[in-house]
N, C-alpha and C. Protein backbone atom coordinates (compact mmCIF):
# COMPACT_ATOMS: atom_id res chain seq x y z
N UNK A 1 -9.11 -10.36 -0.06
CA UNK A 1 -8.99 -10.67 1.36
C UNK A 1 -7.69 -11.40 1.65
N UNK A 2 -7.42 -12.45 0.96
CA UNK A 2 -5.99 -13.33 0.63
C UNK A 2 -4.97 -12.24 1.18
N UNK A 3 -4.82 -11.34 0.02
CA UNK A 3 -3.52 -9.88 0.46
C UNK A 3 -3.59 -9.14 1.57
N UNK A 4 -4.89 -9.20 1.99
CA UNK A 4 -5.21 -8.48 3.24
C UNK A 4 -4.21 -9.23 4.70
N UNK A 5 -4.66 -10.39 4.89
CA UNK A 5 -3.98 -11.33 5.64
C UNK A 5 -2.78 -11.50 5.37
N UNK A 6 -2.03 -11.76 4.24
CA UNK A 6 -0.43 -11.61 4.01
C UNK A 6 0.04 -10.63 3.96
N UNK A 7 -0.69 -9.16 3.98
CA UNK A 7 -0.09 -8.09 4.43
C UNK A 7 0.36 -7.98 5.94
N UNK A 8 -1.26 -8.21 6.75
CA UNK A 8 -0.96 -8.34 8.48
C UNK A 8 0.14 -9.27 9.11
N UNK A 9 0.79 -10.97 7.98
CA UNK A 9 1.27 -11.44 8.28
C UNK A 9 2.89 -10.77 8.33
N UNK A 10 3.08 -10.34 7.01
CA UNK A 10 4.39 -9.38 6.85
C UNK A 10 4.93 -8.34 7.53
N UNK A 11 3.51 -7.88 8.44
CA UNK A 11 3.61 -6.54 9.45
C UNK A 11 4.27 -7.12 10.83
N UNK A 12 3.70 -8.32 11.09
CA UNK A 12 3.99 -9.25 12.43
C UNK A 12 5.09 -9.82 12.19
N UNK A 13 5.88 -10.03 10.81
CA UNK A 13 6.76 -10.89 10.65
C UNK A 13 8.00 -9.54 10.89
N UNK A 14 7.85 -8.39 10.12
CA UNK A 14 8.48 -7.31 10.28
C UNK A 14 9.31 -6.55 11.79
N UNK A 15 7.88 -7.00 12.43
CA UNK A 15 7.81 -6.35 14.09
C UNK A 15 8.87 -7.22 14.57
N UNK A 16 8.39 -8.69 14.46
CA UNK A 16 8.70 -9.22 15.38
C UNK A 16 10.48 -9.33 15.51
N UNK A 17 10.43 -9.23 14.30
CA UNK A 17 12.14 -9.58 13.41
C UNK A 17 12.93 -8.40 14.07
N UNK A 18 12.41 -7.01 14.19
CA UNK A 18 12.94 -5.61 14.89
C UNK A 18 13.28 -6.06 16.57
N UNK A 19 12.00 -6.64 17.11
CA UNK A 19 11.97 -6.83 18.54
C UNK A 19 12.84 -7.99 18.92
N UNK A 20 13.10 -8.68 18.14
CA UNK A 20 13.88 -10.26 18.07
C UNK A 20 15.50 -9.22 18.21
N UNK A 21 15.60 -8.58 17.55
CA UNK A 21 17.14 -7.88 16.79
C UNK A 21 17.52 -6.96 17.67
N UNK A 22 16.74 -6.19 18.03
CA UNK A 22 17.31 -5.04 18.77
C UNK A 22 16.11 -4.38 19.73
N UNK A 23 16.35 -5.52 21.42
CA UNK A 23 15.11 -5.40 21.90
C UNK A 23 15.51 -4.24 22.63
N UNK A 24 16.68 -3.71 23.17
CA UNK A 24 16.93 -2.36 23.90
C UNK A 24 16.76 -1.48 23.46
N UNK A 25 16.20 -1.18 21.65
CA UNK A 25 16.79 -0.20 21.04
C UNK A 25 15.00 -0.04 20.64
N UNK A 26 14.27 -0.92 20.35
CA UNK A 26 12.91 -0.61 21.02
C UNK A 26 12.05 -0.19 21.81
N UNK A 27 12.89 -0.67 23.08
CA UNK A 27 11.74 -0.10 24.25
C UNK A 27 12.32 1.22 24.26
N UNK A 28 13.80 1.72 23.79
CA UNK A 28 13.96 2.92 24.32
C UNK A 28 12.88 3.65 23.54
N UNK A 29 13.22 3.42 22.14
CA UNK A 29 11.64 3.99 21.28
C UNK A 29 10.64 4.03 21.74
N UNK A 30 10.03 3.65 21.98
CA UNK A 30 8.73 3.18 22.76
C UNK A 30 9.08 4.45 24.13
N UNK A 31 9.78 4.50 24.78
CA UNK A 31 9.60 5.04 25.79
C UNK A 31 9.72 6.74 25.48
N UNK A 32 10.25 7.14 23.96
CA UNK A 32 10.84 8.31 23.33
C UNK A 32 9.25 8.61 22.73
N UNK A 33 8.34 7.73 22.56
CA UNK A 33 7.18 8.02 22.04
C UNK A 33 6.64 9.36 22.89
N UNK A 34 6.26 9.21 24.70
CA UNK A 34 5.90 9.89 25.25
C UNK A 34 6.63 11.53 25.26
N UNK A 35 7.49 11.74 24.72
CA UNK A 35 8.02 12.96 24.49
C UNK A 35 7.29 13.68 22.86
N UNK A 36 6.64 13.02 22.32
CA UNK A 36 6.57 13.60 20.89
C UNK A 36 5.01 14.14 20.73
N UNK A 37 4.85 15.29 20.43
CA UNK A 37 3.60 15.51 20.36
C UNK A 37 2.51 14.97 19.57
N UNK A 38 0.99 14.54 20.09
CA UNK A 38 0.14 13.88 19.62
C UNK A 38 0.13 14.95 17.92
N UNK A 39 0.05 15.83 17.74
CA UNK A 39 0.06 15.99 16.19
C UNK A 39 1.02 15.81 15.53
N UNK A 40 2.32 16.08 15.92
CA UNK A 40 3.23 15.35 15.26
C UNK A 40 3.21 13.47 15.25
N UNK A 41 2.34 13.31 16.08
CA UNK A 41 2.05 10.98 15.83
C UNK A 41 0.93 11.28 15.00
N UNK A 42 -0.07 12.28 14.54
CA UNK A 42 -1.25 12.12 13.88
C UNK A 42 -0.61 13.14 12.76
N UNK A 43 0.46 13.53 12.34
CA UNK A 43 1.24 13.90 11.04
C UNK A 43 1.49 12.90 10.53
N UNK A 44 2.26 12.29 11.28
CA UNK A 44 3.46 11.04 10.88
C UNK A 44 2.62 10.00 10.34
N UNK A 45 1.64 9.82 11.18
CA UNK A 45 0.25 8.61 10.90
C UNK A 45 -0.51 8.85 9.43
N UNK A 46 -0.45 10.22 9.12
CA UNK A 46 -1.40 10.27 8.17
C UNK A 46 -0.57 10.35 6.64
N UNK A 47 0.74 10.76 7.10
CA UNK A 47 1.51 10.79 5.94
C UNK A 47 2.22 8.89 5.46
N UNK A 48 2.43 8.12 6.56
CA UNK A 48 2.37 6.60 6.23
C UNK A 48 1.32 6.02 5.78
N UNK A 49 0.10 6.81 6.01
CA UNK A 49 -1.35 5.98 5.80
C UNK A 49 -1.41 6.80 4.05
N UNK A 50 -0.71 7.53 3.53
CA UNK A 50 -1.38 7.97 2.55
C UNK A 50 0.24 7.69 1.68
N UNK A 51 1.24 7.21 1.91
CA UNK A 51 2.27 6.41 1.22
C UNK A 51 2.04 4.99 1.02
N UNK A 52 1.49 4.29 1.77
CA UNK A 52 0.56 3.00 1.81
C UNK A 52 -0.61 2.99 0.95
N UNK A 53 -1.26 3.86 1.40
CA UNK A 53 -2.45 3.77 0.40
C UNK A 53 -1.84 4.08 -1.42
N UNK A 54 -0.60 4.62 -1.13
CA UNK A 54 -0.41 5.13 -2.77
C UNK A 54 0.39 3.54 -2.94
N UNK A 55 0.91 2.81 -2.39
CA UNK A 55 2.13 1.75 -2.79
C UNK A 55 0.97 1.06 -3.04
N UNK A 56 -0.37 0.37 -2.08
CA UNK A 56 -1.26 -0.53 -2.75
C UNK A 56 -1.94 0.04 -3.94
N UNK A 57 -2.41 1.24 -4.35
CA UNK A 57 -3.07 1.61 -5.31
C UNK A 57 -2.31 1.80 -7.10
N UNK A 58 -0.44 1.54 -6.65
CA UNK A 58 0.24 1.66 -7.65
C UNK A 58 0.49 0.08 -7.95
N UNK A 59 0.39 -0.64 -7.00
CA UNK A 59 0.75 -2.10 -7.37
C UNK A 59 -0.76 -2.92 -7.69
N UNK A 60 -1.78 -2.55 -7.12
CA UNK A 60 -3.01 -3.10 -7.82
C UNK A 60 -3.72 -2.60 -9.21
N UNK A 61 -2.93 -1.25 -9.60
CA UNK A 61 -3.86 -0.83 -11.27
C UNK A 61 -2.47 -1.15 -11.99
């Protein structure tokens, strides 16, 4: 649970550090989202969720 929480902390620390740095260059992102098709965000989603799942499963065995 410990890693769980210092992961979420590193995610917020990550974000915030992007939005702190380059806040114009975000929202334009953010606003470039609405052009991209929902299966290409549920590609993209599932291929980070399963590079994640391989980085925790290579660093915990």
């Amino acid at each position: 649970m410990n890693e769980l929480i210092i992961a979420f902390g590193l995610f917020l620390f990550i974000e915030g550090f992007l939005y702190a740095l380059f806040p114009s260059k975000m929202k334009n992102m953010l606003l470039k989202l609405n052009e991209i098709k929902d299966s290409q965000l549920r590609a993209g989603g599932l291929i980070f969720l399963a590079i994640g799942f391989l980085i925790v499963w290579l660093v915990k065995s």
